[in-house]
Protein backbone atom coordinates (compact mmCIF):
# COMPACT_ATOMS: atom_id res chain seq x y z
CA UNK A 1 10.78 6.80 -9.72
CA UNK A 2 9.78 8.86 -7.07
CA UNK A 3 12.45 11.83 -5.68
CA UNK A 4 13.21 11.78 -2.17
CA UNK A 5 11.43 14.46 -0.34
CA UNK A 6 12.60 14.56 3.06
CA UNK A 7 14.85 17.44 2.78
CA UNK A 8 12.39 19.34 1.11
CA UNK A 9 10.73 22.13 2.49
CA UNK A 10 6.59 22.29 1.95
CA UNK A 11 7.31 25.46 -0.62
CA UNK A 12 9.45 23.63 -2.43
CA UNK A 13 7.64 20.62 -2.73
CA UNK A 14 4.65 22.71 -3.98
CA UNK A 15 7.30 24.20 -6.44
CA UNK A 16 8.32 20.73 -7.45
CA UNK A 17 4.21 19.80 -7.65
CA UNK A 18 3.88 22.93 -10.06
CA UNK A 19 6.66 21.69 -12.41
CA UNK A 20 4.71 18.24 -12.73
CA UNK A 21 1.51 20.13 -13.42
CA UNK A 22 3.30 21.89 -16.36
CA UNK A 23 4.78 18.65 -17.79
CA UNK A 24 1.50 17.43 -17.31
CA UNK A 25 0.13 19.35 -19.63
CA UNK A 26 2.83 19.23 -21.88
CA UNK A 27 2.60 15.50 -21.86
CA UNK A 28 -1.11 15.81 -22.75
CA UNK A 29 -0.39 18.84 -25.06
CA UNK A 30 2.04 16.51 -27.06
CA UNK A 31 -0.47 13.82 -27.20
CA UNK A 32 2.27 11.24 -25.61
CA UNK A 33 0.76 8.26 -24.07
CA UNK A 34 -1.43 7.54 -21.23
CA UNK A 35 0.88 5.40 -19.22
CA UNK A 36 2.93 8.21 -19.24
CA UNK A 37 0.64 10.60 -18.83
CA UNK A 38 -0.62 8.55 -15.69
CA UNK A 39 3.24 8.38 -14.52
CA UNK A 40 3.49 12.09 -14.04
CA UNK A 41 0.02 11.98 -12.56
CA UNK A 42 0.48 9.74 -10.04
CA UNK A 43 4.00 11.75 -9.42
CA UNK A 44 1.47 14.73 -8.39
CA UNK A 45 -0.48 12.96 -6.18
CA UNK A 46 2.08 11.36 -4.20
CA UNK A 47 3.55 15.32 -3.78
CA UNK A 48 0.04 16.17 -2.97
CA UNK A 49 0.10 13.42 0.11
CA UNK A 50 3.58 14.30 1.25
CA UNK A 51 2.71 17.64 1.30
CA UNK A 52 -0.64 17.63 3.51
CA UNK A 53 1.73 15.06 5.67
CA UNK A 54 4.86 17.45 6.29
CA UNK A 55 2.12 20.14 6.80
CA UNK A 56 0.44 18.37 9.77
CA UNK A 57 3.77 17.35 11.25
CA UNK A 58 5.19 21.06 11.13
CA UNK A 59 1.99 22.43 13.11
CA UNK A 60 1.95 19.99 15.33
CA UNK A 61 5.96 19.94 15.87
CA UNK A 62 4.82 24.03 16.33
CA UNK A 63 2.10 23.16 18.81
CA UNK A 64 4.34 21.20 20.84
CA UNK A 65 7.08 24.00 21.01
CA UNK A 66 4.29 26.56 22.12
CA UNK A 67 3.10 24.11 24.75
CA UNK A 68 6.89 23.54 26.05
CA UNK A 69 7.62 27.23 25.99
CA UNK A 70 4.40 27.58 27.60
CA UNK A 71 5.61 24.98 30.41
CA UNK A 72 2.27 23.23 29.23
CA UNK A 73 3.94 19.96 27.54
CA UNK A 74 3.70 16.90 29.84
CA UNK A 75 6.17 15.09 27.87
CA UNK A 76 4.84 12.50 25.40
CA UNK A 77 0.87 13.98 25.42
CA UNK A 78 0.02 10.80 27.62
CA UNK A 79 -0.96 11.16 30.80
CA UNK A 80 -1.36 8.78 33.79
CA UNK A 81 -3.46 9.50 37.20
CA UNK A 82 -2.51 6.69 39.51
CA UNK A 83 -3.58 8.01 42.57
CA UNK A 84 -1.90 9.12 45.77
């Protein structure tokens, strides 16, 4: 049921999320039936939560560059003090 989404960029996911919203309200429009009309909904919502998710991972994947090119990066983000 659901598309797979990992190749997608964030644009075209929101693209893809705007072509549900139409059908949407064709669906609704055309008076067809609420388990479809729920389908297509819950089809939104699930772009809505991938998209929020691939958004966070691209700015932190971007913070993480800076801090490398930055020579600030200590790796994993963990660090230890063990003493001397």
């Amino acid at each position: 049921m659901f598309p797979s989404l990992e190749n997608l960029t964030v644009e075209q996911m929101l693209h893809k999320q705007l072509e549900f919203k139409q059908k949407l309200g064709q669906a609704i429009g055309a008076g067809m039936s609420p388990q479809v009309i729920d389908q297509i909904q819950t089809m939104i919502d699930f772009l809505n939560t991938e998209i929020r998710t691939k958004s966070e991972i691209e700015k932190l994947e971007e913070a993480r560059k800076q801090a490398i090119e930055e020579d600030k990066d200590d790796g994993d983000g963990v660090s230890l003090d063990i003493g001397s």
